[in-house]
N, C-alpha and C. Protein backbone atom coordinates (compact mmCIF):
# COMPACT_ATOMS: atom_id res chain seq x y z
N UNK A 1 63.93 -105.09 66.85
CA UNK A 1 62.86 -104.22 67.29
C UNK A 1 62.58 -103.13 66.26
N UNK A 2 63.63 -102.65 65.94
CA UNK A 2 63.50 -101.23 64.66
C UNK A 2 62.81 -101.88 63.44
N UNK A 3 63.03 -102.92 62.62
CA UNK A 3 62.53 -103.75 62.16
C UNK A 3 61.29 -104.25 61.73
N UNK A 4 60.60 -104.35 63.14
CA UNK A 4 59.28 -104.45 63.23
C UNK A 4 58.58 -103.65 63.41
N UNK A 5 59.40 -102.51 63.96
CA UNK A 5 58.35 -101.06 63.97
C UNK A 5 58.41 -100.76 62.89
N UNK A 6 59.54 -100.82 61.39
CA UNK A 6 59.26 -100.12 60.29
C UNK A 6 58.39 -101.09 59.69
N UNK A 7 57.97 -102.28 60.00
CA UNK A 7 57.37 -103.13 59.12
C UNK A 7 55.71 -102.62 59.42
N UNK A 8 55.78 -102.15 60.75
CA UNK A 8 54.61 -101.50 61.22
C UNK A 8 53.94 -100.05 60.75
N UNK A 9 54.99 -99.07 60.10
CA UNK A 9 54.66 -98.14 59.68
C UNK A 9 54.60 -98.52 57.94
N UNK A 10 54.39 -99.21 57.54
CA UNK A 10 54.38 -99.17 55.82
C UNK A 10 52.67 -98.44 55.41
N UNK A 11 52.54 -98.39 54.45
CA UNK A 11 51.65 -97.69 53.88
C UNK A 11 50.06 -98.47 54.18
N UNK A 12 50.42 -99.84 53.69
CA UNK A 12 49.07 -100.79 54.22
C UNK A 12 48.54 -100.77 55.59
N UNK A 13 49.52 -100.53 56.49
CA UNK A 13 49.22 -100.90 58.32
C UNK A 13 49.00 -99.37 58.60
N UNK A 14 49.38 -98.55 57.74
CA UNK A 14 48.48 -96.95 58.02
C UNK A 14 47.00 -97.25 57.78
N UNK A 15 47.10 -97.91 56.41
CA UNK A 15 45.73 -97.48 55.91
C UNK A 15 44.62 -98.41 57.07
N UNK A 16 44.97 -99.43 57.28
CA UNK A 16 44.23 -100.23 58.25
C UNK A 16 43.92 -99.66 59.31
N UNK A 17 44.82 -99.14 59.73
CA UNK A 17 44.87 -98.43 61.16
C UNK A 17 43.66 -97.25 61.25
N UNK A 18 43.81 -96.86 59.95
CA UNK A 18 42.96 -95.28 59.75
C UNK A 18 41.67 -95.86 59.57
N UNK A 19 41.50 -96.95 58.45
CA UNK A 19 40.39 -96.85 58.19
C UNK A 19 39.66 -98.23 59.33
N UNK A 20 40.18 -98.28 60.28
CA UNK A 20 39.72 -99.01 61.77
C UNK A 20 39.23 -97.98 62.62
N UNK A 21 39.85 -96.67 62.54
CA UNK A 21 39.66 -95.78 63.54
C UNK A 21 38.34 -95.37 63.08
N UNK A 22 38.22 -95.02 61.70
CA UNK A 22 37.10 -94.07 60.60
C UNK A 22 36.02 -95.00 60.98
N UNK A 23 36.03 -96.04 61.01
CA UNK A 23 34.78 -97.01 60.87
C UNK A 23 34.37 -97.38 62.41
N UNK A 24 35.05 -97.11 63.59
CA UNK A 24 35.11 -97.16 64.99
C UNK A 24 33.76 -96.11 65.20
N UNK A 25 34.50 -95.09 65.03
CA UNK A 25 34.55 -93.73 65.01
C UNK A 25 32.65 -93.37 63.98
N UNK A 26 31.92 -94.39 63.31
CA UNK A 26 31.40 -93.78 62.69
C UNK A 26 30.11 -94.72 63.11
N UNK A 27 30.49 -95.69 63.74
CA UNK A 27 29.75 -96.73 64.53
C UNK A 27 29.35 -96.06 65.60
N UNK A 28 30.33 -95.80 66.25
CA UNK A 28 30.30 -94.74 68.07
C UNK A 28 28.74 -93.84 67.67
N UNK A 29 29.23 -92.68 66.16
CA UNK A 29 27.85 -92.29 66.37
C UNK A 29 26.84 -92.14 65.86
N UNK A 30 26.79 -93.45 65.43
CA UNK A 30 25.45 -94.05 64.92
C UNK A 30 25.25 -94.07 63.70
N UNK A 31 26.53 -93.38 62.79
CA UNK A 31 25.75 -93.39 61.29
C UNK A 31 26.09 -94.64 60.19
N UNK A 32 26.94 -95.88 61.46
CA UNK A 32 26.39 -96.73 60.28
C UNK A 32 26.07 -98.13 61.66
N UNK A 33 25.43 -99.09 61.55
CA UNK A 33 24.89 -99.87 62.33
C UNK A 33 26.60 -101.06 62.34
N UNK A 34 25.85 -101.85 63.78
CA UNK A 34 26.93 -102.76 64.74
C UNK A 34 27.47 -103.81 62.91
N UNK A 35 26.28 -104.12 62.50
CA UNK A 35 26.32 -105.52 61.46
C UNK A 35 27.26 -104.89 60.59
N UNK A 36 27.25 -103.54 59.25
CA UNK A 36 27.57 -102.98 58.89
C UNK A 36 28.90 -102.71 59.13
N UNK A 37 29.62 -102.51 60.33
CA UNK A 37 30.89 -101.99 60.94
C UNK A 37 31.44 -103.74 60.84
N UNK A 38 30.58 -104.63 61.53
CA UNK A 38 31.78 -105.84 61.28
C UNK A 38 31.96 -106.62 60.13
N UNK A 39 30.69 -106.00 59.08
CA UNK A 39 31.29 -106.74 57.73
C UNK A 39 32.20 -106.11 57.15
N UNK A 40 32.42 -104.46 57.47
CA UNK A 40 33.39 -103.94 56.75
C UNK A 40 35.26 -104.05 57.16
N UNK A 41 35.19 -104.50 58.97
CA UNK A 41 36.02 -104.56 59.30
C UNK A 41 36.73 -105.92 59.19
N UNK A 42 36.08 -106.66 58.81
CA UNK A 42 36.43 -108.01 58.47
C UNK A 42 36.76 -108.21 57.21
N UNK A 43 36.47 -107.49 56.34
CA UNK A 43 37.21 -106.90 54.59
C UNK A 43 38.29 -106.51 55.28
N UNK A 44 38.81 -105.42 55.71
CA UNK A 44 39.79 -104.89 56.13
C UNK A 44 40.76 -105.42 56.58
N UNK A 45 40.33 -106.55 57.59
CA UNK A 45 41.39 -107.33 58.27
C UNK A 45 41.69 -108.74 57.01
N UNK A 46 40.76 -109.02 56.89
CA UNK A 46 41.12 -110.70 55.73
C UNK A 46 42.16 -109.88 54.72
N UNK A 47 41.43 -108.66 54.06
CA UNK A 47 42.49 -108.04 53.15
C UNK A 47 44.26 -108.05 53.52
N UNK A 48 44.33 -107.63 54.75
CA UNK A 48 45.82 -107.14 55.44
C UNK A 48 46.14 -108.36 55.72
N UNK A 49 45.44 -108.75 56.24
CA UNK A 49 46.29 -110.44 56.44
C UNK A 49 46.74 -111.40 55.26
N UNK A 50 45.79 -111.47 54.78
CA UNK A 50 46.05 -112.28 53.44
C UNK A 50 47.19 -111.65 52.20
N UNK A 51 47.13 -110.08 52.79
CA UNK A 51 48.29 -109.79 51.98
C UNK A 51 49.53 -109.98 52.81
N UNK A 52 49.22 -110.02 53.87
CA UNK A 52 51.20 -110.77 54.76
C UNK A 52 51.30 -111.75 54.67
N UNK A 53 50.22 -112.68 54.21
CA UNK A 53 50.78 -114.62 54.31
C UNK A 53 51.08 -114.16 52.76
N UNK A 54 50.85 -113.62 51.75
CA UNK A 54 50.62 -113.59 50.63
C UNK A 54 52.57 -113.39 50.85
N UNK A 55 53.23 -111.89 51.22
CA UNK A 55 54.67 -111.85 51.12
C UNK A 55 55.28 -112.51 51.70
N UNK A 56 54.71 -113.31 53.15
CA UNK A 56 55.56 -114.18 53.81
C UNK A 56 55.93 -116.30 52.67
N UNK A 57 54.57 -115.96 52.03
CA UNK A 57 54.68 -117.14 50.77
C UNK A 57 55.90 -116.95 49.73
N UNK A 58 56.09 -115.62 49.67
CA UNK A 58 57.06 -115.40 48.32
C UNK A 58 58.56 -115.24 48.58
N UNK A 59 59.15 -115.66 50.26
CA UNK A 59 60.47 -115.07 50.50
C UNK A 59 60.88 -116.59 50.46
């Protein structure tokens, strides 16, 4: 369990986290449109993911 919570706090799963909230958060009020918010959040997520199959490839 400790484990996976520190694997959860590393520097990448902050930045995701933050910049999910920032882009939530900027959609809610209005200053950037629905299309806009899911192309950027979908960078965000392919990025984070592809970098965990990326370390789970190298062990």
């Amino acid at each position: 369990m400790k484990e996976k919570l520190a694997k959860l706090i590393d520097v990448k799963s902050i930045m995701t986290l933050a910049l999910t909230a920032g882009f939530v958060g900027l959609t809610c009020t209005g200053e950037i449109s629905g299309q806009e918010y899911l192309t950027i959040f979908t960078m965000i997520v392919g990025f984070y993911f592809g970098t965990q199959i990326q370390k789970a490839e190298k062990k």
